[in-house]
PDB file of N, CA and C in Angstrom:
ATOM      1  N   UNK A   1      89.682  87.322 115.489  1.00  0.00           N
ATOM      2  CA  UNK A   1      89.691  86.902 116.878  1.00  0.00           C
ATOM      3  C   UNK A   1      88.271  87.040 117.433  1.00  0.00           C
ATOM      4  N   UNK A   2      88.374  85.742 117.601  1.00  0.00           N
ATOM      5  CA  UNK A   2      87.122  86.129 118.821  1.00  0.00           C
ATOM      6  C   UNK A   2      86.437  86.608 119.922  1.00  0.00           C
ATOM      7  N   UNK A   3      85.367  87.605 120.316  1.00  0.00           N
ATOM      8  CA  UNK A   3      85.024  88.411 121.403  1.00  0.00           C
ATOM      9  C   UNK A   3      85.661  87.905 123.025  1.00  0.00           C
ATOM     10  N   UNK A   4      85.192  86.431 122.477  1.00  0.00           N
ATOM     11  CA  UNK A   4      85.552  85.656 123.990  1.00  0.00           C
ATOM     12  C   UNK A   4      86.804  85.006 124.499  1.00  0.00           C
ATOM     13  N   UNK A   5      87.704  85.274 123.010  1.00  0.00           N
ATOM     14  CA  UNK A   5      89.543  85.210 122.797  1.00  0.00           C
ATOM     15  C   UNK A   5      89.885  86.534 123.370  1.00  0.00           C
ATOM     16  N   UNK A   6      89.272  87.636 123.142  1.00  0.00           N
ATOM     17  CA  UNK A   6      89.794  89.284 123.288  1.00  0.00           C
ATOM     18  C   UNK A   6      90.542  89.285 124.678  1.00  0.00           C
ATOM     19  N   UNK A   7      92.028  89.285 124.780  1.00  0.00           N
ATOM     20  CA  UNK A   7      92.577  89.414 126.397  1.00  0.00           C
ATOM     21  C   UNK A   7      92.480  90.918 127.058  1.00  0.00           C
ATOM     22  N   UNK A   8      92.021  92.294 126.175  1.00  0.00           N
ATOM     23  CA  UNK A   8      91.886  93.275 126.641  1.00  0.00           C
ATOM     24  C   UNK A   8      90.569  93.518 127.567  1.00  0.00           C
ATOM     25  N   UNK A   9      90.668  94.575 128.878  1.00  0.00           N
ATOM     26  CA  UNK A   9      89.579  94.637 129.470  1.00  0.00           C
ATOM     27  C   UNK A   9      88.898  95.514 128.675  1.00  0.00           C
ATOM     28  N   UNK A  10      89.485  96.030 128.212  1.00  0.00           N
ATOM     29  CA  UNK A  10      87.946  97.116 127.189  1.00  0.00           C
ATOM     30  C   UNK A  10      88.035  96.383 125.737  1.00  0.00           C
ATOM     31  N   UNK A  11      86.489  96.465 125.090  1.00  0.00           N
ATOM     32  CA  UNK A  11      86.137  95.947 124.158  1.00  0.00           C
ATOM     33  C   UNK A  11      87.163  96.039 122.617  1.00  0.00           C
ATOM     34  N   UNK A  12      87.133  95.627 121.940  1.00  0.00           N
ATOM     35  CA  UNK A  12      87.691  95.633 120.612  1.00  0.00           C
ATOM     36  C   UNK A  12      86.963  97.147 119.587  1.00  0.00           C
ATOM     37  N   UNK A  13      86.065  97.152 120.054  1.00  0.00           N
ATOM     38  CA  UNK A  13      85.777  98.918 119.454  1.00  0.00           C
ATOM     39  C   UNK A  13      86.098 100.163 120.449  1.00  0.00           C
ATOM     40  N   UNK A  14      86.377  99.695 121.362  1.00  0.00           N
ATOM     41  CA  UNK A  14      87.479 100.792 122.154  1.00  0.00           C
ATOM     42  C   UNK A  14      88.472 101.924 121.255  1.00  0.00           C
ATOM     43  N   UNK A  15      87.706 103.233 121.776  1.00  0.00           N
ATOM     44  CA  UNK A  15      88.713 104.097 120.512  1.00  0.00           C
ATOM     45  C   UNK A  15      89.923 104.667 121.528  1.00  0.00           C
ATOM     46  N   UNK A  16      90.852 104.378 120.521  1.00  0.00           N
ATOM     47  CA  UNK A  16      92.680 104.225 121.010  1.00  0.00           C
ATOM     48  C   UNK A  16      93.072 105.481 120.096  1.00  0.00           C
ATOM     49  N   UNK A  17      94.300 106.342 120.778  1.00  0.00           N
ATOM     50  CA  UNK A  17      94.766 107.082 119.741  1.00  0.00           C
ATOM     51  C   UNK A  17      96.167 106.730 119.696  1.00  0.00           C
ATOM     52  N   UNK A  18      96.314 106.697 118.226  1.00  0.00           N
ATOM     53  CA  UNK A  18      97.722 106.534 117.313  1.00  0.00           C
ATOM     54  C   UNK A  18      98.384 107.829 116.504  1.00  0.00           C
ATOM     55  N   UNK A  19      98.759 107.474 115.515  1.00  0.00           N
ATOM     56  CA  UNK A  19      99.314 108.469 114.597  1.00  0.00           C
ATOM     57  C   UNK A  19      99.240 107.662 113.239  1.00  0.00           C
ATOM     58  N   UNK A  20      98.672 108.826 112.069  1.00  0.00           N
ATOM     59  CA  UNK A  20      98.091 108.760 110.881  1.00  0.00           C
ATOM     60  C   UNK A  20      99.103 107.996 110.192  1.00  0.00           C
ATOM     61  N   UNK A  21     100.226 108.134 110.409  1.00  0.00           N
ATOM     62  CA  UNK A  21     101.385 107.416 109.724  1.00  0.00           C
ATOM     63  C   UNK A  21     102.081 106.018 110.536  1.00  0.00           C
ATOM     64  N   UNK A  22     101.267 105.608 111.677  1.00  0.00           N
ATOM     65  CA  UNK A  22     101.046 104.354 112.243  1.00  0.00           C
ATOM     66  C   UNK A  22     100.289 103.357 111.460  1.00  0.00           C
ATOM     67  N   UNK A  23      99.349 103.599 110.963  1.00  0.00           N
ATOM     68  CA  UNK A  23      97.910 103.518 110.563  1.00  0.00           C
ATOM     69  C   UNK A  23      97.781 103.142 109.242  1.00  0.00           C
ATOM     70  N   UNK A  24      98.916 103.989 108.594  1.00  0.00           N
ATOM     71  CA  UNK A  24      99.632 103.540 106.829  1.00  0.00           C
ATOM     72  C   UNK A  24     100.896 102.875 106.755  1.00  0.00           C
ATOM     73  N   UNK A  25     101.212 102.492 107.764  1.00  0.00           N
ATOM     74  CA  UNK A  25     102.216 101.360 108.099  1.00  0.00           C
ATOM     75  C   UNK A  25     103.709 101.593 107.731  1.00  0.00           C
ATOM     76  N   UNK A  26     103.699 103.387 107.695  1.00  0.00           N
ATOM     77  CA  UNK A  26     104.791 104.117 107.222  1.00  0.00           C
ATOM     78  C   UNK A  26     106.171 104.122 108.536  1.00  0.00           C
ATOM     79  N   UNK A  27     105.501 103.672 109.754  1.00  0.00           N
ATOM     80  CA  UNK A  27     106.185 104.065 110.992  1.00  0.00           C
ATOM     81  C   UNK A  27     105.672 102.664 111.793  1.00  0.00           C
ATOM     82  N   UNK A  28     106.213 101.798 112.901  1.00  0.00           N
ATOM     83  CA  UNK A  28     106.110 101.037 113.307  1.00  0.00           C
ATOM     84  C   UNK A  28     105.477 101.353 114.866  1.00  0.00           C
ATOM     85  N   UNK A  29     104.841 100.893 115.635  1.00  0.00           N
ATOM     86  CA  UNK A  29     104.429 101.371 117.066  1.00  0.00           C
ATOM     87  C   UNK A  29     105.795 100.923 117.826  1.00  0.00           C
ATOM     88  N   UNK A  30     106.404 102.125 118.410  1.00  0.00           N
ATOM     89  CA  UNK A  30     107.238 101.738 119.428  1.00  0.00           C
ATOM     90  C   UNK A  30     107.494 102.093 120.667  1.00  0.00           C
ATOM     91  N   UNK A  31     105.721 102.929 120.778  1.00  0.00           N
ATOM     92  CA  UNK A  31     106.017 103.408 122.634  1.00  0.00           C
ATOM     93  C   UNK A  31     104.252 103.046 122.638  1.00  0.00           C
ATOM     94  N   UNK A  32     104.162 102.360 123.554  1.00  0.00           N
ATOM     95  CA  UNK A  32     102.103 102.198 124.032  1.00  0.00           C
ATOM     96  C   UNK A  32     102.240 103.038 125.519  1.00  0.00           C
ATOM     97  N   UNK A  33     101.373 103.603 125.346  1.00  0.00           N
ATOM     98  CA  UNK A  33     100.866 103.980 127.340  1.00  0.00           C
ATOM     99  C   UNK A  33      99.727 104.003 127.165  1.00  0.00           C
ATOM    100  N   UNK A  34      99.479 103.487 128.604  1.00  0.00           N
ATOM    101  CA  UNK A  34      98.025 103.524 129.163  1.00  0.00           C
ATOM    102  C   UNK A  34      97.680 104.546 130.410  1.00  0.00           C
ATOM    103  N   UNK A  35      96.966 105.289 130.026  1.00  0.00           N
ATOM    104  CA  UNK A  35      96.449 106.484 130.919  1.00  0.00           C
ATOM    105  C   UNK A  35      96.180 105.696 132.275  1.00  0.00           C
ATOM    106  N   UNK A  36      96.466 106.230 133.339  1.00  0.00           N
ATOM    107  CA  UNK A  36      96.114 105.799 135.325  1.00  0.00           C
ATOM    108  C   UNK A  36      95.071 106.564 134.993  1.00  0.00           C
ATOM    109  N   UNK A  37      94.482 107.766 134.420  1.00  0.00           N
ATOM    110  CA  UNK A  37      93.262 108.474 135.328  1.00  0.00           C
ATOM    111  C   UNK A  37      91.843 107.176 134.521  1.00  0.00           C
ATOM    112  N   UNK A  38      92.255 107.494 133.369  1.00  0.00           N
ATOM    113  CA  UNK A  38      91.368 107.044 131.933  1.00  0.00           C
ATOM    114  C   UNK A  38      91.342 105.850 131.743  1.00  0.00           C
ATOM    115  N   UNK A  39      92.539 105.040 132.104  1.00  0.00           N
ATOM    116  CA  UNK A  39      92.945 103.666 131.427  1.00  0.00           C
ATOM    117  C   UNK A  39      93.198 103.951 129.647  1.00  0.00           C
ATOM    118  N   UNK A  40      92.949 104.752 129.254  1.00  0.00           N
ATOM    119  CA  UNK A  40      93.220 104.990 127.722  1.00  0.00           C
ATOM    120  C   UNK A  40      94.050 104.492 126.970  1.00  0.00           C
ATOM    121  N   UNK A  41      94.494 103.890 125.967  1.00  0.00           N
ATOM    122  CA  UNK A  41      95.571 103.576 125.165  1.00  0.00           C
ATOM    123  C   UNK A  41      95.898 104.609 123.982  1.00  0.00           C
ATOM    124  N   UNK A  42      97.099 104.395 124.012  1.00  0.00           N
ATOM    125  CA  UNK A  42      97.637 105.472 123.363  1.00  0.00           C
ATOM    126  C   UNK A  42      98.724 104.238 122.145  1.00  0.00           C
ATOM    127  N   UNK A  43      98.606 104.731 121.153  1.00  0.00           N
ATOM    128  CA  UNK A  43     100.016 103.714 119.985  1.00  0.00           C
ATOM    129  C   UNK A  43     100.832 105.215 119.060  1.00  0.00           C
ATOM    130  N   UNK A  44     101.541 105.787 120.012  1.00  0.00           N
ATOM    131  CA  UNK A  44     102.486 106.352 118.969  1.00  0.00           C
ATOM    132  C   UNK A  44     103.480 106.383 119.006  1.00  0.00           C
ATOM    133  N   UNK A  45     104.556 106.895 118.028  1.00  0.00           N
ATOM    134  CA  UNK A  45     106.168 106.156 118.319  1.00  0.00           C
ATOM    135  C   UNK A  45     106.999 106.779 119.009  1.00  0.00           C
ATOM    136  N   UNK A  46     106.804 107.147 120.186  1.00  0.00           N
ATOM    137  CA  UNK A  46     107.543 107.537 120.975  1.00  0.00           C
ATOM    138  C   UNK A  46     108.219 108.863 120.784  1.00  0.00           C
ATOM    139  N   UNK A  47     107.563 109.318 119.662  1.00  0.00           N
ATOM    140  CA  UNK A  47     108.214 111.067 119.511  1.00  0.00           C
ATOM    141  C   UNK A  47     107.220 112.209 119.932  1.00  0.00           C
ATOM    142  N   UNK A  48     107.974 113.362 119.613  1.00  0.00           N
ATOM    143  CA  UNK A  48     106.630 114.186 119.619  1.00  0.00           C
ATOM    144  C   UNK A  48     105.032 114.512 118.748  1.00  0.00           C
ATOM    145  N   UNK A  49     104.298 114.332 119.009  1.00  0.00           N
ATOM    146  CA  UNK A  49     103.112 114.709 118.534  1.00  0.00           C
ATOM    147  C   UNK A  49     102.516 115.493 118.462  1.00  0.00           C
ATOM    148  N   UNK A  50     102.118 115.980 116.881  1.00  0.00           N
ATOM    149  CA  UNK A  50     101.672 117.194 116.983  1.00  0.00           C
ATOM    150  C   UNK A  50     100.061 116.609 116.441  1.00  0.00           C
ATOM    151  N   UNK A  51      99.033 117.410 116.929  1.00  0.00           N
ATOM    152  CA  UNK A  51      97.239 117.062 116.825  1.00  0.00           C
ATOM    153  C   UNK A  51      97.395 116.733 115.285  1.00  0.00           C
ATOM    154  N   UNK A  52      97.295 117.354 114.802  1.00  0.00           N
ATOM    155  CA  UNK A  52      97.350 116.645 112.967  1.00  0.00           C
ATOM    156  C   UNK A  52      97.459 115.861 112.984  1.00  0.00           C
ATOM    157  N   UNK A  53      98.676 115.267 113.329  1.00  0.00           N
ATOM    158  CA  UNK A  53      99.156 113.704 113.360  1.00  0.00           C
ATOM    159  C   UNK A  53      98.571 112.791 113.738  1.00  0.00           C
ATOM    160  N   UNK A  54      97.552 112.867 114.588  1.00  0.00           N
ATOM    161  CA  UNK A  54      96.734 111.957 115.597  1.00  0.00           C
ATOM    162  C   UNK A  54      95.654 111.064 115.182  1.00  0.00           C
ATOM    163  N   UNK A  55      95.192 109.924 115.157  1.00  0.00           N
ATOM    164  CA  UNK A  55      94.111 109.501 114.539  1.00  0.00           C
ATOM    165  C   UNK A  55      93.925 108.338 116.089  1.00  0.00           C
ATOM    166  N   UNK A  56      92.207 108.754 116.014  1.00  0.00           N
ATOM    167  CA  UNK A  56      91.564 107.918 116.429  1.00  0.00           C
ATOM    168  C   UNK A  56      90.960 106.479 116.133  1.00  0.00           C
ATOM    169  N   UNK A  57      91.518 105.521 116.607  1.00  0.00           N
ATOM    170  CA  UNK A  57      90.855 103.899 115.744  1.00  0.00           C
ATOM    171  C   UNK A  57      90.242 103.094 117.104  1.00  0.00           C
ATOM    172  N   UNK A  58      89.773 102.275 116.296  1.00  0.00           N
ATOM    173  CA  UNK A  58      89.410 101.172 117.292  1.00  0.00           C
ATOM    174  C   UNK A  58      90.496  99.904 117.807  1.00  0.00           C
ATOM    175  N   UNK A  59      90.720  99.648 118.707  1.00  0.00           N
ATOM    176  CA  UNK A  59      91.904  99.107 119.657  1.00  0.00           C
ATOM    177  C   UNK A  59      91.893  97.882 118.795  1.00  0.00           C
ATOM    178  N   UNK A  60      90.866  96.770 118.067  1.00  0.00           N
ATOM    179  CA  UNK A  60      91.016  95.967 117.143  1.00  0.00           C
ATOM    180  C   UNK A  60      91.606  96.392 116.232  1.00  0.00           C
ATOM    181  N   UNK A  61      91.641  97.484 115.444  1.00  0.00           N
ATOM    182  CA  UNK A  61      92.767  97.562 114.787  1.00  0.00           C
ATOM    183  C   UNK A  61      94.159  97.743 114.662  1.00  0.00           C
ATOM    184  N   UNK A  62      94.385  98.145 115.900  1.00  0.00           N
ATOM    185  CA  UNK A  62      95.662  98.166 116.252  1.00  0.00           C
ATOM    186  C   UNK A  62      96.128  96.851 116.593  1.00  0.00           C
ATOM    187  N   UNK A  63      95.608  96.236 116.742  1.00  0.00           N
ATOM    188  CA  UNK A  63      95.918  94.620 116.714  1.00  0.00           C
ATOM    189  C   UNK A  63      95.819  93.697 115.542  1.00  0.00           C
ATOM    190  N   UNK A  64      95.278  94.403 114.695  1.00  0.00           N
ATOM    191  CA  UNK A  64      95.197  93.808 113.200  1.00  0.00           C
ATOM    192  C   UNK A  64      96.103  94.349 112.439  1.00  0.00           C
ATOM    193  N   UNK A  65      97.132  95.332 112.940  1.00  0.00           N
ATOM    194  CA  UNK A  65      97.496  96.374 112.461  1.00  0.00           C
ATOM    195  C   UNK A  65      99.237  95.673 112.646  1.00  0.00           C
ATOM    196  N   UNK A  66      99.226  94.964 114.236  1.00  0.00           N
ATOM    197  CA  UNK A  66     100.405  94.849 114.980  1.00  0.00           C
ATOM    198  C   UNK A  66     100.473  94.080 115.814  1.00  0.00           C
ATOM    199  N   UNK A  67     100.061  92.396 115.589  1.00  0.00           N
ATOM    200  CA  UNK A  67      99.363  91.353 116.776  1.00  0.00           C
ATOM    201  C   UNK A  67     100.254  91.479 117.919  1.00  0.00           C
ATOM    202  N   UNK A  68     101.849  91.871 118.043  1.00  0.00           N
ATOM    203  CA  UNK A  68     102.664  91.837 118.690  1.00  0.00           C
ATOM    204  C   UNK A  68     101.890  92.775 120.414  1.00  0.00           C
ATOM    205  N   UNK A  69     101.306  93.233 119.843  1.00  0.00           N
ATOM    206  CA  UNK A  69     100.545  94.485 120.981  1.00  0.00           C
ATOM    207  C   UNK A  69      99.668  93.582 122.122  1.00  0.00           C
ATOM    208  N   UNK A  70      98.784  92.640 121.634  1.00  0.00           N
ATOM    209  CA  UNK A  70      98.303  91.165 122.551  1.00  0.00           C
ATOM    210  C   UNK A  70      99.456  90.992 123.730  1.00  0.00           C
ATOM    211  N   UNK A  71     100.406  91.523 123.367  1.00  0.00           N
ATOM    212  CA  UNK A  71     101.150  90.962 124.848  1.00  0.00           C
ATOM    213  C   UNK A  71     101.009  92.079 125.772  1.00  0.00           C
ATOM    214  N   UNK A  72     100.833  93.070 125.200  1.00  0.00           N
ATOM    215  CA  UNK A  72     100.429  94.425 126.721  1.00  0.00           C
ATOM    216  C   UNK A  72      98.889  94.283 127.198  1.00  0.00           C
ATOM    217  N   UNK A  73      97.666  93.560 126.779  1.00  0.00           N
ATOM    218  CA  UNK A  73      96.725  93.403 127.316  1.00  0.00           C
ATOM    219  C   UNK A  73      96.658  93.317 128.879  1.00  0.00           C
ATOM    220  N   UNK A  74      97.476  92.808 129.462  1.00  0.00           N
ATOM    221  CA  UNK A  74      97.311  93.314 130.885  1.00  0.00           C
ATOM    222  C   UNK A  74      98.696  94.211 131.297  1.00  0.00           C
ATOM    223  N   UNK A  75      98.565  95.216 130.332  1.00  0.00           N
ATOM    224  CA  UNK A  75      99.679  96.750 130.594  1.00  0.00           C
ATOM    225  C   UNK A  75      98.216  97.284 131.958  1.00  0.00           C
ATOM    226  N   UNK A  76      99.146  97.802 133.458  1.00  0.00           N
ATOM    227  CA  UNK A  76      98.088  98.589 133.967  1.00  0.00           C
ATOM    228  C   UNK A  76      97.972  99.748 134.139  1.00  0.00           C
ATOM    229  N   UNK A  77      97.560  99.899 133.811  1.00  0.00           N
ATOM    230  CA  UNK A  77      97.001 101.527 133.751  1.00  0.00           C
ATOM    231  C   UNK A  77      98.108 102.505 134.930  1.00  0.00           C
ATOM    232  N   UNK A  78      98.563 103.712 133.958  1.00  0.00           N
ATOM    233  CA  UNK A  78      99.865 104.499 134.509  1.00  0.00           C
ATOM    234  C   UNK A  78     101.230 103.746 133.607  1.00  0.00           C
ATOM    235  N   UNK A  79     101.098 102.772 132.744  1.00  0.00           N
ATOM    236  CA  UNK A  79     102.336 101.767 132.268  1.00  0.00           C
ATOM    237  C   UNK A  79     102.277 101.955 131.136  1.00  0.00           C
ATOM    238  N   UNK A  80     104.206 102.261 130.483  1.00  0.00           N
ATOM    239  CA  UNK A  80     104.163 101.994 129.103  1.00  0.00           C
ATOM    240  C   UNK A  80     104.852 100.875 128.711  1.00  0.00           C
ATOM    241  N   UNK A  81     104.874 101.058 127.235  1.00  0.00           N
ATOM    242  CA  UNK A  81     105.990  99.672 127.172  1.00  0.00           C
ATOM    243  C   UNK A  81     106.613 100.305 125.917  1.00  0.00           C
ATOM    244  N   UNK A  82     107.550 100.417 126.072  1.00  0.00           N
ATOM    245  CA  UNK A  82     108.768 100.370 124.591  1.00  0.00           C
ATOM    246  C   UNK A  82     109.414  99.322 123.951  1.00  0.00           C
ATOM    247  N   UNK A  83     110.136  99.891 122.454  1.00  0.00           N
ATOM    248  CA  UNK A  83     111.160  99.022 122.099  1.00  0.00           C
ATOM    249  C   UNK A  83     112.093  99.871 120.874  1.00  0.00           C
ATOM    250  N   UNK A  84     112.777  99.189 120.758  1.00  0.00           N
ATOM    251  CA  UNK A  84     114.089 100.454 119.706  1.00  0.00           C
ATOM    252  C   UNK A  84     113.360  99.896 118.249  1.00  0.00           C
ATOM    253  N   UNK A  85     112.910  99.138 118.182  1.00  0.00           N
ATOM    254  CA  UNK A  85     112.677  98.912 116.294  1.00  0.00           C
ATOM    255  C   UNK A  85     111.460  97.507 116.246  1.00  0.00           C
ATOM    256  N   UNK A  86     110.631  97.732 115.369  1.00  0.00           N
ATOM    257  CA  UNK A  86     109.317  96.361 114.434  1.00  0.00           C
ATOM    258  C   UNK A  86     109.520  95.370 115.632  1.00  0.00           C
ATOM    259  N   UNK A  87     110.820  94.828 115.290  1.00  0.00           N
ATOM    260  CA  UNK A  87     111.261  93.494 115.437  1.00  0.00           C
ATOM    261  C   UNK A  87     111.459  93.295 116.938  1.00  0.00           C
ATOM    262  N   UNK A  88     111.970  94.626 117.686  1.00  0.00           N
ATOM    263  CA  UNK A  88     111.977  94.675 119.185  1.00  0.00           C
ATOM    264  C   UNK A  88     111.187  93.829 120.069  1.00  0.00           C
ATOM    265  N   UNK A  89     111.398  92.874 121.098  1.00  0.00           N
ATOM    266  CA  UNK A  89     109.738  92.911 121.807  1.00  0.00           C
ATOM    267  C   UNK A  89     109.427  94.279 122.631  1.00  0.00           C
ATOM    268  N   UNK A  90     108.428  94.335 123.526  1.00  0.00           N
ATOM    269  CA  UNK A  90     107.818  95.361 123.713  1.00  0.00           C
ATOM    270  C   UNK A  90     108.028  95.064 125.620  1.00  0.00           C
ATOM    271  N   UNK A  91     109.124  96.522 126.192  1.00  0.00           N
ATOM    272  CA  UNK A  91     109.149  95.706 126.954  1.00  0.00           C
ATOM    273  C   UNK A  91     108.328  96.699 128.640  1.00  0.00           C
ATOM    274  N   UNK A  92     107.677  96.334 129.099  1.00  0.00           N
ATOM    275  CA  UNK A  92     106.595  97.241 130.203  1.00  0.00           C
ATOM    276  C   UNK A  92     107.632  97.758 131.027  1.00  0.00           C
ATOM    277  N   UNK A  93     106.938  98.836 131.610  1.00  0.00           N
ATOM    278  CA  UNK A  93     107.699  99.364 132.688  1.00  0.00           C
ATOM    279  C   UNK A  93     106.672 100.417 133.175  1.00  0.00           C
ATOM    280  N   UNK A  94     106.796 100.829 134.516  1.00  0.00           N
ATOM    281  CA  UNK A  94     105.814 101.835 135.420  1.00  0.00           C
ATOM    282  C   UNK A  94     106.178 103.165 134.476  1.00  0.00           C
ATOM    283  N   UNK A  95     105.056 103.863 134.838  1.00  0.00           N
ATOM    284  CA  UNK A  95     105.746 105.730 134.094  1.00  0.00           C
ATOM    285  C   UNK A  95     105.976 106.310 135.453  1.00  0.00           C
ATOM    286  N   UNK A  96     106.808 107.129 134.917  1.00  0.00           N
ATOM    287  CA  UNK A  96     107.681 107.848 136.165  1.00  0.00           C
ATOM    288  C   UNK A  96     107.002 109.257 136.013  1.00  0.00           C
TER     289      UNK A  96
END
């Protein structure tokens, strides 16, 4: 994709945190939030996380990873989006 295709407001080397077993394609992304203070993105599956688990990437890969994610590009900040399984779409909602 191209720089000037990119629908996210922060760049494609934007570092996003996931989980290590996101990343090896062992587990599917099924909860995104975006930080209100930070704007930050976050890709892990909606369970608990423990720091081990955590890996830092660049937000292009999580899109190379999971093109389905292009549709939260304008998620705003304070918003997550879920889904029950891969195949789910991904669907936004405010955080409470």
């Amino acid at each position: 994709m191209k720089n000037d295709e990119w629908p996210f407001d922060q760049p494609p080397n934007c570092a996003v945190i996931t989980l290590k077993t996101v990343m090896s394609r062992e587990v599917p992304i099924l909860f995104v939030s975006r930080d209100e203070d930070d704007q930050s993105w976050q890709f892990p599956t909606g369970e608990i996380v423990r720091k081990n688990d955590a890996a830092v990437v660049a937000l292009h890969e999580i899109v190379e990873l999971d093109p389905s994610v292009l549709e939260l590009a304008d998620l705003p900040p304070g918003w997550i989006a879920t889904r029950r399984s891969e195949n789910a779409a991904l669907e936004k909602q405010a955080h409470r």
